[in-house]
C-alpha atoms as a PDB file:
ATOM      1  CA  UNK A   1      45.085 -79.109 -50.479  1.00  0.00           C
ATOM      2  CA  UNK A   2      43.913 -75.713 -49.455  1.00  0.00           C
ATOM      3  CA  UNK A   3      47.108 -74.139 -48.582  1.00  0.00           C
ATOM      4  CA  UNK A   4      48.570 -75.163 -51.944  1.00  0.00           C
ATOM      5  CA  UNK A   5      45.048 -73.647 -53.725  1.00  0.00           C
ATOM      6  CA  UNK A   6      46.332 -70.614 -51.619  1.00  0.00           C
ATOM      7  CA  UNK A   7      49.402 -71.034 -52.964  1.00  0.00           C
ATOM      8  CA  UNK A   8      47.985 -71.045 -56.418  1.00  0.00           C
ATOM      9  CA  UNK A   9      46.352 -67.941 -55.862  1.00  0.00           C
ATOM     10  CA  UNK A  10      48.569 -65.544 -55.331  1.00  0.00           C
ATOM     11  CA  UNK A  11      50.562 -66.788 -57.818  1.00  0.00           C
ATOM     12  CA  UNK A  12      47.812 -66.143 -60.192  1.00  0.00           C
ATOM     13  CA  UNK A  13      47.547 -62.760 -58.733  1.00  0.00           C
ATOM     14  CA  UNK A  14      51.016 -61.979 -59.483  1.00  0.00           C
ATOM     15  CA  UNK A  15      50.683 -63.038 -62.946  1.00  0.00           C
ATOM     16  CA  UNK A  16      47.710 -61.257 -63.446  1.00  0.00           C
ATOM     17  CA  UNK A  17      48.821 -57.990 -62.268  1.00  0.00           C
ATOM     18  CA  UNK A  18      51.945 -57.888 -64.737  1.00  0.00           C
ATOM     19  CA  UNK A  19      49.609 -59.087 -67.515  1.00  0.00           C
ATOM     20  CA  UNK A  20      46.593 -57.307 -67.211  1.00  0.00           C
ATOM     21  CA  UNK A  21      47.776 -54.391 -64.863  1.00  0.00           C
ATOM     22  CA  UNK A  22      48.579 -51.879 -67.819  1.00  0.00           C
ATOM     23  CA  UNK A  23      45.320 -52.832 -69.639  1.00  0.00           C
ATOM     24  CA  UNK A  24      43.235 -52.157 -66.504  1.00  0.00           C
ATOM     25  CA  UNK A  25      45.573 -48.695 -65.704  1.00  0.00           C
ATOM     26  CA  UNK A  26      44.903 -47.686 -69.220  1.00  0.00           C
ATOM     27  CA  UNK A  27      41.230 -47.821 -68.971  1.00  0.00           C
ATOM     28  CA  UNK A  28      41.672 -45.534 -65.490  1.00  0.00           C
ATOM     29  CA  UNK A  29      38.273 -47.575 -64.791  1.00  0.00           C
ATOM     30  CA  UNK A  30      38.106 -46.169 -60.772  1.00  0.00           C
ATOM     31  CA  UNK A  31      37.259 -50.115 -58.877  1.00  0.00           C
ATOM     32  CA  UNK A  32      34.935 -49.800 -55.320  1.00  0.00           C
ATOM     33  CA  UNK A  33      35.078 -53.091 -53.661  1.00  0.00           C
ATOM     34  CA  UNK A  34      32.011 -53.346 -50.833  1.00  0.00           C
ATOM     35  CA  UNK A  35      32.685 -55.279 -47.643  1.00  0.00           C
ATOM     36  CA  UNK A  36      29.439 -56.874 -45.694  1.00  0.00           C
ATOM     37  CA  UNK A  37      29.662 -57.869 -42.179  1.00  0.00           C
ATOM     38  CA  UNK A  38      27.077 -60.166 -40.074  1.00  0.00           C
ATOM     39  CA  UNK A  39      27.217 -57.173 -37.894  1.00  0.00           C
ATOM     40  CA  UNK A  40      29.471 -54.046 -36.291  1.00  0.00           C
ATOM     41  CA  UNK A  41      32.033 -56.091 -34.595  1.00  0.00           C
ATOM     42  CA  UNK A  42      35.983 -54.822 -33.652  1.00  0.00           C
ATOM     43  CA  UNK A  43      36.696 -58.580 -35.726  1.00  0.00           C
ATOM     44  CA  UNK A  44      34.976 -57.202 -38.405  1.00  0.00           C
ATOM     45  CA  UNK A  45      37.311 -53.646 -38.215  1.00  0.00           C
ATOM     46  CA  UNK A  46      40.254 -55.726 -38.635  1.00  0.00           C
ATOM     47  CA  UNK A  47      38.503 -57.686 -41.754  1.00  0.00           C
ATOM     48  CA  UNK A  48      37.961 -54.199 -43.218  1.00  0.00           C
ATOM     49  CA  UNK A  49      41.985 -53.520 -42.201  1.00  0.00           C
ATOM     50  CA  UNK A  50      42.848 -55.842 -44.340  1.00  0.00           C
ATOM     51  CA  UNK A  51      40.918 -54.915 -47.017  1.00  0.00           C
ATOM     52  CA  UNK A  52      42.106 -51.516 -47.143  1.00  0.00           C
ATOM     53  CA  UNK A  53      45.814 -52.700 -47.853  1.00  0.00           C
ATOM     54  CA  UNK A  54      44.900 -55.432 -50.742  1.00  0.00           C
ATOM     55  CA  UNK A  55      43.532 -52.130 -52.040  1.00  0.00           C
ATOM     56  CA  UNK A  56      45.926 -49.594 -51.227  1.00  0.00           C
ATOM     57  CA  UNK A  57      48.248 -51.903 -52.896  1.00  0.00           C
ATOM     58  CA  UNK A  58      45.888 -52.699 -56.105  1.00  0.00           C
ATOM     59  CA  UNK A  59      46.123 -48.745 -56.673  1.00  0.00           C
ATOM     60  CA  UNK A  60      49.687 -48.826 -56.521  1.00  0.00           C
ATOM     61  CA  UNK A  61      49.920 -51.469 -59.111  1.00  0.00           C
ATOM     62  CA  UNK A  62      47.512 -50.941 -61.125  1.00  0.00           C
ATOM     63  CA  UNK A  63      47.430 -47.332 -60.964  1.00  0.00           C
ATOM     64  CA  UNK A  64      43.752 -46.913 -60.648  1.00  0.00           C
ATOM     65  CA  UNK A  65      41.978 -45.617 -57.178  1.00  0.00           C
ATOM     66  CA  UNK A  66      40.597 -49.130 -55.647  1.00  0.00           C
ATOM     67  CA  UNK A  67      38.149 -48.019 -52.734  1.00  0.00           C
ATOM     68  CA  UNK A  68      36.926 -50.059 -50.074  1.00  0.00           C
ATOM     69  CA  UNK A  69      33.568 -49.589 -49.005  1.00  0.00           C
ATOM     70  CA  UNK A  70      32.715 -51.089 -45.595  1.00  0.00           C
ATOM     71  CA  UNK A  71      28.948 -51.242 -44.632  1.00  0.00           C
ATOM     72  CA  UNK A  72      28.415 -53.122 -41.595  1.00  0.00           C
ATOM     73  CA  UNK A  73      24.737 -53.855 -40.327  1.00  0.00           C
ATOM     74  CA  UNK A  74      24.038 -52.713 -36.921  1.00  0.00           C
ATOM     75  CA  UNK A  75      22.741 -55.980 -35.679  1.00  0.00           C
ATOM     76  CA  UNK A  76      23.442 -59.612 -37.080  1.00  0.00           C
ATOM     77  CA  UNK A  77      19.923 -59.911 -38.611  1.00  0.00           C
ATOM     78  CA  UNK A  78      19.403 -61.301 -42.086  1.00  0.00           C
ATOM     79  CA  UNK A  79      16.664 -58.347 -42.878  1.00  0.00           C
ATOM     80  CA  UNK A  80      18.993 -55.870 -42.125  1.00  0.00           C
ATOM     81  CA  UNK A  81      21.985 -57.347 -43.752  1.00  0.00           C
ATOM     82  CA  UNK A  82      19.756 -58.100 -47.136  1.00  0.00           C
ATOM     83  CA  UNK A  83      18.714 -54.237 -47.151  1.00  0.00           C
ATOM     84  CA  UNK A  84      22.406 -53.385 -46.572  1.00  0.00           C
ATOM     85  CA  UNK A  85      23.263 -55.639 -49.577  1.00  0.00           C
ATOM     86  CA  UNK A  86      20.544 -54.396 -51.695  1.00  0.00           C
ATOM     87  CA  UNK A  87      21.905 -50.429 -51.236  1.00  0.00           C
ATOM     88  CA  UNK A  88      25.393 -51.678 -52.062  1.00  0.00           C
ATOM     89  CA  UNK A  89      24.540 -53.461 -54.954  1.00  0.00           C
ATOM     90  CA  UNK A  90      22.236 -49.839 -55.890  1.00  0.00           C
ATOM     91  CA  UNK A  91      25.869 -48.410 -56.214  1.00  0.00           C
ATOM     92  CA  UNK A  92      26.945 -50.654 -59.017  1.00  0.00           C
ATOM     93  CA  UNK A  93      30.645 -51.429 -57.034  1.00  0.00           C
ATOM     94  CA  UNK A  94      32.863 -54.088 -58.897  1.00  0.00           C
ATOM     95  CA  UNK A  95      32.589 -56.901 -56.383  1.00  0.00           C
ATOM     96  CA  UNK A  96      30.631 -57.878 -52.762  1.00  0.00           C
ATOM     97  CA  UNK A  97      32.422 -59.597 -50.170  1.00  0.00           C
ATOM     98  CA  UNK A  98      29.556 -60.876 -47.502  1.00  0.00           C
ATOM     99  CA  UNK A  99      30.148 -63.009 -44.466  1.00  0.00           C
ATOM    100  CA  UNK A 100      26.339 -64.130 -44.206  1.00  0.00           C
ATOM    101  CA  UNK A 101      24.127 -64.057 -41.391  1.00  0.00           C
ATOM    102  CA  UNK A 102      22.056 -66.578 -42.892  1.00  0.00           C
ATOM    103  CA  UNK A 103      22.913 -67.435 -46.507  1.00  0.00           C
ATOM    104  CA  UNK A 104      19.358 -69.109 -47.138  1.00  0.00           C
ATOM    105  CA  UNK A 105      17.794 -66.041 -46.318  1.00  0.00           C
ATOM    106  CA  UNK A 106      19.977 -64.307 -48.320  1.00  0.00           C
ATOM    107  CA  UNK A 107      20.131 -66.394 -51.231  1.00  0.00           C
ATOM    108  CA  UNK A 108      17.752 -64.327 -53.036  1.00  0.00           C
ATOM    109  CA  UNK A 109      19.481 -61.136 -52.932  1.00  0.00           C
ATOM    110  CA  UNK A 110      22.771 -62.626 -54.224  1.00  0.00           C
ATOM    111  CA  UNK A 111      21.149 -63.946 -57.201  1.00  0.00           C
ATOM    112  CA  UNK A 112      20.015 -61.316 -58.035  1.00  0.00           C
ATOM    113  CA  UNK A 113      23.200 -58.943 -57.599  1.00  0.00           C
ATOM    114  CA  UNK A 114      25.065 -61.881 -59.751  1.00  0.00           C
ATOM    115  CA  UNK A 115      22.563 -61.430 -62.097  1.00  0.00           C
ATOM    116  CA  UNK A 116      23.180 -57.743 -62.456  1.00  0.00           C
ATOM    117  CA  UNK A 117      27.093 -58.678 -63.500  1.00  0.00           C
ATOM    118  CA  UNK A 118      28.336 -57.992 -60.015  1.00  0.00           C
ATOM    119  CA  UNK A 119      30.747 -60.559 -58.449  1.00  0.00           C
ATOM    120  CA  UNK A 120      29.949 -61.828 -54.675  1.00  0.00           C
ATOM    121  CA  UNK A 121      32.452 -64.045 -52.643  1.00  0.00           C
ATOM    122  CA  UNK A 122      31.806 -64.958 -49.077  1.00  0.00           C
ATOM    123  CA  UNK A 123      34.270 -64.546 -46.248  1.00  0.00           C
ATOM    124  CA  UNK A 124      34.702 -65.986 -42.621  1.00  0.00           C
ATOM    125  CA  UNK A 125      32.040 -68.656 -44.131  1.00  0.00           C
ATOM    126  CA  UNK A 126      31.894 -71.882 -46.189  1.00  0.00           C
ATOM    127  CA  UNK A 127      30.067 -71.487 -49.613  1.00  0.00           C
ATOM    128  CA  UNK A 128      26.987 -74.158 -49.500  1.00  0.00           C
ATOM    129  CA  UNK A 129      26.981 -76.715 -51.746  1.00  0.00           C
ATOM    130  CA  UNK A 130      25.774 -75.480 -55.243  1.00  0.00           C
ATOM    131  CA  UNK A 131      26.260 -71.963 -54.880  1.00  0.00           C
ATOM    132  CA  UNK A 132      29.146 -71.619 -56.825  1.00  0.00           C
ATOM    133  CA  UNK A 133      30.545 -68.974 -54.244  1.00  0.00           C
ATOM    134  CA  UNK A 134      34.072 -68.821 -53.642  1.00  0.00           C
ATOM    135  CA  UNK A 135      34.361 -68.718 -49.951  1.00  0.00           C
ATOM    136  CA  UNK A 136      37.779 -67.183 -48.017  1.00  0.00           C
ATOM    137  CA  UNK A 137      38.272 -68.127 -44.398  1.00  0.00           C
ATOM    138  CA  UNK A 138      39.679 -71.476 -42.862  1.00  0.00           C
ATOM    139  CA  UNK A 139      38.245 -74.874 -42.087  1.00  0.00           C
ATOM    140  CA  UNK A 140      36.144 -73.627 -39.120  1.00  0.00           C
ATOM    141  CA  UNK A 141      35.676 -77.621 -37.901  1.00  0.00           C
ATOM    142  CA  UNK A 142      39.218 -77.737 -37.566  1.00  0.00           C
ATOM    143  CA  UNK A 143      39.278 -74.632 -36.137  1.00  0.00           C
ATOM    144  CA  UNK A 144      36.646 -75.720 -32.842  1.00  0.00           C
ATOM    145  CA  UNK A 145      38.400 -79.378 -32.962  1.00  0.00           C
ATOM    146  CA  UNK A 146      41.870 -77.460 -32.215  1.00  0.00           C
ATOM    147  CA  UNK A 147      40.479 -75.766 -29.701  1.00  0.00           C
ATOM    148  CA  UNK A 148      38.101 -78.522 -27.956  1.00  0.00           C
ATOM    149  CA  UNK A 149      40.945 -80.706 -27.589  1.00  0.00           C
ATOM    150  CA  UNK A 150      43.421 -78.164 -26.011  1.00  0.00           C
ATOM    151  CA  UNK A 151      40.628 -77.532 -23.306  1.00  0.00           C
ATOM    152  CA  UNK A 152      39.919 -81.289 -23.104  1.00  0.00           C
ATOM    153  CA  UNK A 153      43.752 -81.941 -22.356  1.00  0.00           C
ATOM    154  CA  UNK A 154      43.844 -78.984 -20.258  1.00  0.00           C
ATOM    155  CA  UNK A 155      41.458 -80.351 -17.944  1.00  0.00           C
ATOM    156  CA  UNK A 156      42.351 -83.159 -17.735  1.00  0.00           C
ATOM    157  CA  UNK A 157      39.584 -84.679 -19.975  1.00  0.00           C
ATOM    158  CA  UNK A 158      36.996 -85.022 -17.452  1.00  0.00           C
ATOM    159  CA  UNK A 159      34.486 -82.103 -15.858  1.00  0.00           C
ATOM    160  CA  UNK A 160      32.095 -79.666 -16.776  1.00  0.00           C
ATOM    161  CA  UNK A 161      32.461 -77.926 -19.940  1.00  0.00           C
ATOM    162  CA  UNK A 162      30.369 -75.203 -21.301  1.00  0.00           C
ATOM    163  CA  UNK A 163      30.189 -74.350 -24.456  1.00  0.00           C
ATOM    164  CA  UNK A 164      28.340 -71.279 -25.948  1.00  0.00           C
ATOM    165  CA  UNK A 165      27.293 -70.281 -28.896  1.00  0.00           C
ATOM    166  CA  UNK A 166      27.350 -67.121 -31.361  1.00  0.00           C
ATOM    167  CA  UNK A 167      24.801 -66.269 -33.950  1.00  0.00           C
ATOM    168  CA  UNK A 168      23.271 -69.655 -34.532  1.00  0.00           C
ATOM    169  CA  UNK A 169      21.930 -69.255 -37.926  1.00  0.00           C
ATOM    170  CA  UNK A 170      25.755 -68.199 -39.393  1.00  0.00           C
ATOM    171  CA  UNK A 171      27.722 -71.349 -40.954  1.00  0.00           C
ATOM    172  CA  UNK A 172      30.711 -70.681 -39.571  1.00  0.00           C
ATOM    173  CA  UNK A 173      29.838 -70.552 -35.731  1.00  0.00           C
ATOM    174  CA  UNK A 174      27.346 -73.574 -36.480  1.00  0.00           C
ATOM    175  CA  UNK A 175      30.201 -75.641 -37.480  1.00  0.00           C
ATOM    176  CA  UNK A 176      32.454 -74.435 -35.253  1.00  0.00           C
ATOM    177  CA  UNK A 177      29.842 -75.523 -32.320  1.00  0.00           C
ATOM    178  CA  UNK A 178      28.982 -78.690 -33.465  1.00  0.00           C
ATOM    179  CA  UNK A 179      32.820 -79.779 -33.682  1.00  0.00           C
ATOM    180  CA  UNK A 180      33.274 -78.324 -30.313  1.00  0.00           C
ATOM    181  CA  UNK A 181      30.059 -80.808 -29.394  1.00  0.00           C
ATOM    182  CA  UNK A 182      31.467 -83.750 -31.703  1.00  0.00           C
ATOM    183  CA  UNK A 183      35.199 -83.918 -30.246  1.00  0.00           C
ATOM    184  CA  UNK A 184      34.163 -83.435 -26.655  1.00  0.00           C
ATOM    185  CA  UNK A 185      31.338 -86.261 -27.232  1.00  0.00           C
ATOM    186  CA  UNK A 186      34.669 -88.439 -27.144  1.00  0.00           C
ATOM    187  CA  UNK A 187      35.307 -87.954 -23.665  1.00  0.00           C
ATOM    188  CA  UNK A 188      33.222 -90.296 -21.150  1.00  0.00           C
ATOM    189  CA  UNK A 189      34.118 -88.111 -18.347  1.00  0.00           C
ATOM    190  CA  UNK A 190      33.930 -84.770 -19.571  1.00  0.00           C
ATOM    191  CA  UNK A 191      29.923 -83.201 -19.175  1.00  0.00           C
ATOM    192  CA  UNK A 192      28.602 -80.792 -21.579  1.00  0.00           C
ATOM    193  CA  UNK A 193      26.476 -78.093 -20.810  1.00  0.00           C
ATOM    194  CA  UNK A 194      24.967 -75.241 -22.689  1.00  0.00           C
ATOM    195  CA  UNK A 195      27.053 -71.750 -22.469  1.00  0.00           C
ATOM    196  CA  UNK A 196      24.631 -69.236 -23.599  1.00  0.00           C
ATOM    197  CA  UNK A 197      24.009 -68.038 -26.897  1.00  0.00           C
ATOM    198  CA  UNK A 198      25.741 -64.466 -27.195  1.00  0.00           C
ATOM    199  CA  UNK A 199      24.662 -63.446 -30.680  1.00  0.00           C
ATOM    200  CA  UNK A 200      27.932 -61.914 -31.780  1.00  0.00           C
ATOM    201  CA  UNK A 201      27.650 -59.593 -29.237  1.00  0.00           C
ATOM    202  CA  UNK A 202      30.273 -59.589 -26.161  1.00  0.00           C
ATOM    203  CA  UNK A 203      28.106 -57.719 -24.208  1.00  0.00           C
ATOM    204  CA  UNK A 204      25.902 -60.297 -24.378  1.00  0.00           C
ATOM    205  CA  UNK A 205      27.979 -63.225 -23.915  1.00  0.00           C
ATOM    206  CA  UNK A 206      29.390 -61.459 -20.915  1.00  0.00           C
ATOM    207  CA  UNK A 207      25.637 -61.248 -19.305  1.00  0.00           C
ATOM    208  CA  UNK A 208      25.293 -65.269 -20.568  1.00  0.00           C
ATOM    209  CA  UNK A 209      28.555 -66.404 -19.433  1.00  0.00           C
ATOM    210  CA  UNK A 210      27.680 -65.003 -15.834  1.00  0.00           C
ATOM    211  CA  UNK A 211      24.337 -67.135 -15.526  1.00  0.00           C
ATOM    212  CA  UNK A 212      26.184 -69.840 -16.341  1.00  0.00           C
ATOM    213  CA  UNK A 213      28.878 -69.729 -14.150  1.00  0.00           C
ATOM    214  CA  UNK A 214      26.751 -68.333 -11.230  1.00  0.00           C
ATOM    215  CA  UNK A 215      24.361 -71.531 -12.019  1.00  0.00           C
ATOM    216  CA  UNK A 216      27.060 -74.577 -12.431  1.00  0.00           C
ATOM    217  CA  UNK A 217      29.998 -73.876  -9.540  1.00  0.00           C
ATOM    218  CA  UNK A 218      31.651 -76.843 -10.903  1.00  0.00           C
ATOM    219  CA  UNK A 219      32.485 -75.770 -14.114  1.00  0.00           C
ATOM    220  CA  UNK A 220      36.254 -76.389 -14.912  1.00  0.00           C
ATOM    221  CA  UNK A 221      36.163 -75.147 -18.785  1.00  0.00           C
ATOM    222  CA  UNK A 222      34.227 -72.951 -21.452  1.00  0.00           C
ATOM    223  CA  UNK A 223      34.514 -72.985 -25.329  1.00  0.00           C
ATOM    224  CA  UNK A 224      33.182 -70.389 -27.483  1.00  0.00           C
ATOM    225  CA  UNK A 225      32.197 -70.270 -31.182  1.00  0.00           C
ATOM    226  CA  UNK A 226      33.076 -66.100 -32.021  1.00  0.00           C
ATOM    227  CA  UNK A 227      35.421 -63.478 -31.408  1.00  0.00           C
ATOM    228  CA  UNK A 228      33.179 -62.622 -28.338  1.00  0.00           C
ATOM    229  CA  UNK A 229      35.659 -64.336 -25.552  1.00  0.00           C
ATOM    230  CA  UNK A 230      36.570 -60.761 -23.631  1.00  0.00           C
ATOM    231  CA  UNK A 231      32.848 -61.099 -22.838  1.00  0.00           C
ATOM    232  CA  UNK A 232      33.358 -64.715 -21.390  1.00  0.00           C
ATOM    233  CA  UNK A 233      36.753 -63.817 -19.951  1.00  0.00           C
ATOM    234  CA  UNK A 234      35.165 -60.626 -18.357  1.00  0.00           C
ATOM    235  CA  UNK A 235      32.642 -62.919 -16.800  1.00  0.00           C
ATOM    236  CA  UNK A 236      35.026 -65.364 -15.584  1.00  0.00           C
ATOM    237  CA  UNK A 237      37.092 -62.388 -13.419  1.00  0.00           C
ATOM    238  CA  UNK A 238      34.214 -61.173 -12.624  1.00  0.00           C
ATOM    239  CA  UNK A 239      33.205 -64.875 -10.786  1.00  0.00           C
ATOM    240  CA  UNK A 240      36.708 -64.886  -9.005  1.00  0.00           C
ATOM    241  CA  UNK A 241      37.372 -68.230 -11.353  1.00  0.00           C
ATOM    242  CA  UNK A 242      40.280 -67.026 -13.443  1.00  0.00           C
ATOM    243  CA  UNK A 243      42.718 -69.880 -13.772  1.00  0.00           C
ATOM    244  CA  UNK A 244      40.087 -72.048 -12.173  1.00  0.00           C
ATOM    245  CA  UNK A 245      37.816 -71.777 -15.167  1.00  0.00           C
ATOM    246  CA  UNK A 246      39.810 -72.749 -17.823  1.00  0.00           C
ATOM    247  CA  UNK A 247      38.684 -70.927 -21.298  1.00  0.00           C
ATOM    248  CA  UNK A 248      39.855 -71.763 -25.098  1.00  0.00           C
ATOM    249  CA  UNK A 249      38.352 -69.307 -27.298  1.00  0.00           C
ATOM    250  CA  UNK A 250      38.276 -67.868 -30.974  1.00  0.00           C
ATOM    251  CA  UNK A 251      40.060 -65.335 -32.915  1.00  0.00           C
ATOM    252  CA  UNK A 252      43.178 -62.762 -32.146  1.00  0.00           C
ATOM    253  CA  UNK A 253      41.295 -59.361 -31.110  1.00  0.00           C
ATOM    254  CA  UNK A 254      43.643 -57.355 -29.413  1.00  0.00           C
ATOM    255  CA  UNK A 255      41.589 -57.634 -25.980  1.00  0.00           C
ATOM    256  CA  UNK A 256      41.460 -61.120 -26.570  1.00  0.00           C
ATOM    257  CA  UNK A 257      45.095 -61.025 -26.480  1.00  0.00           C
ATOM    258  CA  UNK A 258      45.372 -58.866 -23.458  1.00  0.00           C
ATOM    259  CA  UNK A 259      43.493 -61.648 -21.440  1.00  0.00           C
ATOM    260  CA  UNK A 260      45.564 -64.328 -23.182  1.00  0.00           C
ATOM    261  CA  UNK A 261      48.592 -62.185 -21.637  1.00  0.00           C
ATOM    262  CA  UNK A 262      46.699 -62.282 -18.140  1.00  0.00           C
ATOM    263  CA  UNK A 263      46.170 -66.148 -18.044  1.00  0.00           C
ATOM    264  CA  UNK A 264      42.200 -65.602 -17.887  1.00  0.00           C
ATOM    265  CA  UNK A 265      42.038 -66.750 -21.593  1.00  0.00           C
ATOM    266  CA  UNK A 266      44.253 -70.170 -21.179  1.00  0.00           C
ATOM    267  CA  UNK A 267      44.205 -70.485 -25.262  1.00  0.00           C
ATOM    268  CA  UNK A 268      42.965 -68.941 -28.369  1.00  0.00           C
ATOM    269  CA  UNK A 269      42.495 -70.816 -31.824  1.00  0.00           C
ATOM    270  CA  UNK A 270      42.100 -68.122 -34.036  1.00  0.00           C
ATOM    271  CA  UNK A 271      40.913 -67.013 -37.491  1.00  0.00           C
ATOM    272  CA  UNK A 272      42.940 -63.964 -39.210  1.00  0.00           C
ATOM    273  CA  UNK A 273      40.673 -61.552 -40.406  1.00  0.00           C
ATOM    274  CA  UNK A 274      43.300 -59.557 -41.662  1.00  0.00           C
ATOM    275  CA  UNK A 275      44.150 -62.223 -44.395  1.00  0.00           C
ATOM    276  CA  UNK A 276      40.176 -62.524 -44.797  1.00  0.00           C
ATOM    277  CA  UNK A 277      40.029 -59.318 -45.670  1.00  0.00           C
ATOM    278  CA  UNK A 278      43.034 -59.131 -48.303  1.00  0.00           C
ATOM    279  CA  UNK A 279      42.127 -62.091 -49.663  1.00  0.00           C
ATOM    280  CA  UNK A 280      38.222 -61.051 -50.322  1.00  0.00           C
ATOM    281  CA  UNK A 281      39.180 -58.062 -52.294  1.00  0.00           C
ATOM    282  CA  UNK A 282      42.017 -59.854 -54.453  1.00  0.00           C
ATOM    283  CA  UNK A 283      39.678 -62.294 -55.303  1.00  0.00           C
ATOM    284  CA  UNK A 284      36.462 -59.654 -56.256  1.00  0.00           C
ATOM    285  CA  UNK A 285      39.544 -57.639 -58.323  1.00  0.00           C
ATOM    286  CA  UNK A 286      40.322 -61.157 -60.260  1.00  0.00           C
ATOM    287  CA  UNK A 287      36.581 -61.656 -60.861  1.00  0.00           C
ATOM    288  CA  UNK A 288      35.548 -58.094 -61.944  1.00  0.00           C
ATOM    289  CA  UNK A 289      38.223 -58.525 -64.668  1.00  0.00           C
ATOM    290  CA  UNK A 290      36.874 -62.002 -65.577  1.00  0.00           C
ATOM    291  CA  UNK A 291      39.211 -64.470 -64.232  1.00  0.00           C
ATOM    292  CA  UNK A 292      38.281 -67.504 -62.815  1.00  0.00           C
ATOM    293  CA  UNK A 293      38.920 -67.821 -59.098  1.00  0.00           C
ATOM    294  CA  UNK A 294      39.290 -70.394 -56.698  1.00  0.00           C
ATOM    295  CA  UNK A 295      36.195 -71.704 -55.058  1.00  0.00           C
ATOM    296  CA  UNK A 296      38.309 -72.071 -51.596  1.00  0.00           C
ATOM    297  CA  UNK A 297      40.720 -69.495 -50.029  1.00  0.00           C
ATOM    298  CA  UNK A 298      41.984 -70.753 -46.511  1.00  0.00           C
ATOM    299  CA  UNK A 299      43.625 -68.246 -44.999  1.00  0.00           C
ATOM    300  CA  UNK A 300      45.198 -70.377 -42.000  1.00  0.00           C
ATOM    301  CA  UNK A 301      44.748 -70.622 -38.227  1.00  0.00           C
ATOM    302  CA  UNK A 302      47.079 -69.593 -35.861  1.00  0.00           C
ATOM    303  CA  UNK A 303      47.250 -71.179 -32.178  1.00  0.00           C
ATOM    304  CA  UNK A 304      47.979 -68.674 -29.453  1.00  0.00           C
ATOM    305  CA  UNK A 305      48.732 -69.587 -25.875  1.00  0.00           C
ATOM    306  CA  UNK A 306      52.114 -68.055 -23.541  1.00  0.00           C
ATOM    307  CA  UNK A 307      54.190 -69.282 -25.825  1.00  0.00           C
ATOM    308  CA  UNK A 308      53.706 -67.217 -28.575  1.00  0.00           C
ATOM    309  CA  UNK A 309      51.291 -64.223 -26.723  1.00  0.00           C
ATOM    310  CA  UNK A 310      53.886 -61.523 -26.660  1.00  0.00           C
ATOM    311  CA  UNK A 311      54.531 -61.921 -30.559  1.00  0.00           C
ATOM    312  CA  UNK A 312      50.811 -61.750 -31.214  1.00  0.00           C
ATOM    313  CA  UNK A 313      49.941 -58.736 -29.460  1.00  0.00           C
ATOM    314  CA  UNK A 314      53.111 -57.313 -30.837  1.00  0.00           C
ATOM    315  CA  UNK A 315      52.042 -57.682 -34.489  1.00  0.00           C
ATOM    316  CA  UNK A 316      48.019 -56.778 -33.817  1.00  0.00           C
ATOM    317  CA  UNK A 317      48.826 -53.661 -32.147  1.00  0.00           C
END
């Protein structure tokens, strides 16, 4: 159902542009679309990649400058993303694309930019029940249960298994850690254990990722819930357990790759934040011209193992 919403989409968008493309050109109405990260992240970057080429192409078509304006919080703190919010919103843009640190406590602030006329669609994130929010991203469950049960058949389904979280509070990586929990809980013989909580950070899940390895010699897997795994992979070298340690992790940054290529990283279920990106600012563009838009966008999931490693890093670099 939510590729063929997809599906419907960009259809739409198609339509849309022919129809209302010369109407919007004529009015030579400038459009600045603001992007909101949890945090600075390099999966962010590639988020704000895509971005920039929904709008280079928007210009094109519509013949009108459409600016991207990316304003990513140092740290993945909800105070610090709301005050980021509330100076984007100061600039009156045409549309807010925010991947939440904590939607509750930022439920507030997007009231009250919706209130001011100012679309808001989530990314990387599920849209709670009753907000109304279009969210663009992928089933994140589906995502974790991918990648639990490659590590769970990789190892044989029995062992130690770690699994660490990211920012706890963010939707995404809390449903993407409880699946990992929930499909492993199948599996008499495999043994969970905590993996650290890294915060969106990869420093940080490096430092984590070390306790736990130094602490639990007979670990024989690790899941993670963020594009932090060159933190857990560097940490996993950095034992002496590469290809002993066997790691399934998230998302397709290029480094990610590069350990994918190595063999340290057996497996990566990943998001594409490219598409996230694209997506978000098509959909702010459809809403700042007042057309309904879909409340899901799933752009996809791609599974990446030594199969398919050298055409990955190929088309990310």
């Amino acid at each position: 159902m939510r590729k063929i919403a997809l599906a419907v989409v960009l259809t739409l968008a198609l339509l849309s542009q022919v129809a209302l493309g010369t109407a919007v050109a004529g009015e030579k109405k400038d459009l600045v679309f603001v992007i909101v990260p949890k945090c600075v992240h390099a999966w962010f970057d590639e988020v704000n990649k895509g971005a920039v080429v929904q709008a280079e192409a928007l210009s094109k078509q519509l013949g009108v400058n459409v600016k991207v304006d990316y304003r990513a919080p140092q740290n993945a703190d909800v105070v610090e993303q709301n005050t980021v919010l509330e100076q984007a919103a100061a600039t009156r843009p045409d549309g807010i694309a925010l991947d939440p640190v904590d939607y509750e406590g930022s439920k507030a602030v997007i009231k009250e930019i919706q209130e001011r006329g100012i679309p808001v669609v989530l990314f990387d994130a599920p849209a709670p029940e009753g907000s109304g929010l279009t969210s663009v991203g992928n089933d994140f469950s589906e995502q974790a249960r991918l990648a639990a049960e490659k590590l769970a058949e990789i190892v044989g389904y029995k062992g130690k298994i770690a699994v660490m979280q990211g920012f706890p509070s963010a939707p995404n990586h809390a449903e993407r850690y409880q699946a990992h929990l929930d499909t492993l809980a199948k599996y008499p013989d495999i043994e969970v254990i905590e993996g650290g909580i890294d915060n969106d950070n990869i420093e940080v899940a490096q430092s984590q990722a070390a306790a736990v390895l130094a602490a639990n010699p007979d670990l024989v897997g690790y899941l993670n819930c963020d594009a932090c795994g060159s933190g857990v992979a560097a940490a996993i070298e950095e034992a002496g357990k590469a290809g002993k340690v066997k790691f399934v992790s998230m998302d397709n940054l290029i480094e990610i790759l590069e350990y994918v290529k190595k063999g340290t990283i057996t497996a990566t279920s990943s998001t594409i934040p490219q598409m996230q990106g694209s997506m978000s600012v098509l959909m702010l563009w459809q809403a700042s011209i007042g057309m309904e838009i879909p409340k899901i966008v799933d752009t996809g999931i791609a599974y990446i193992d030594e199969t398919n490693i050298d055409h990955w890093i190929e088309m990310v670099k």
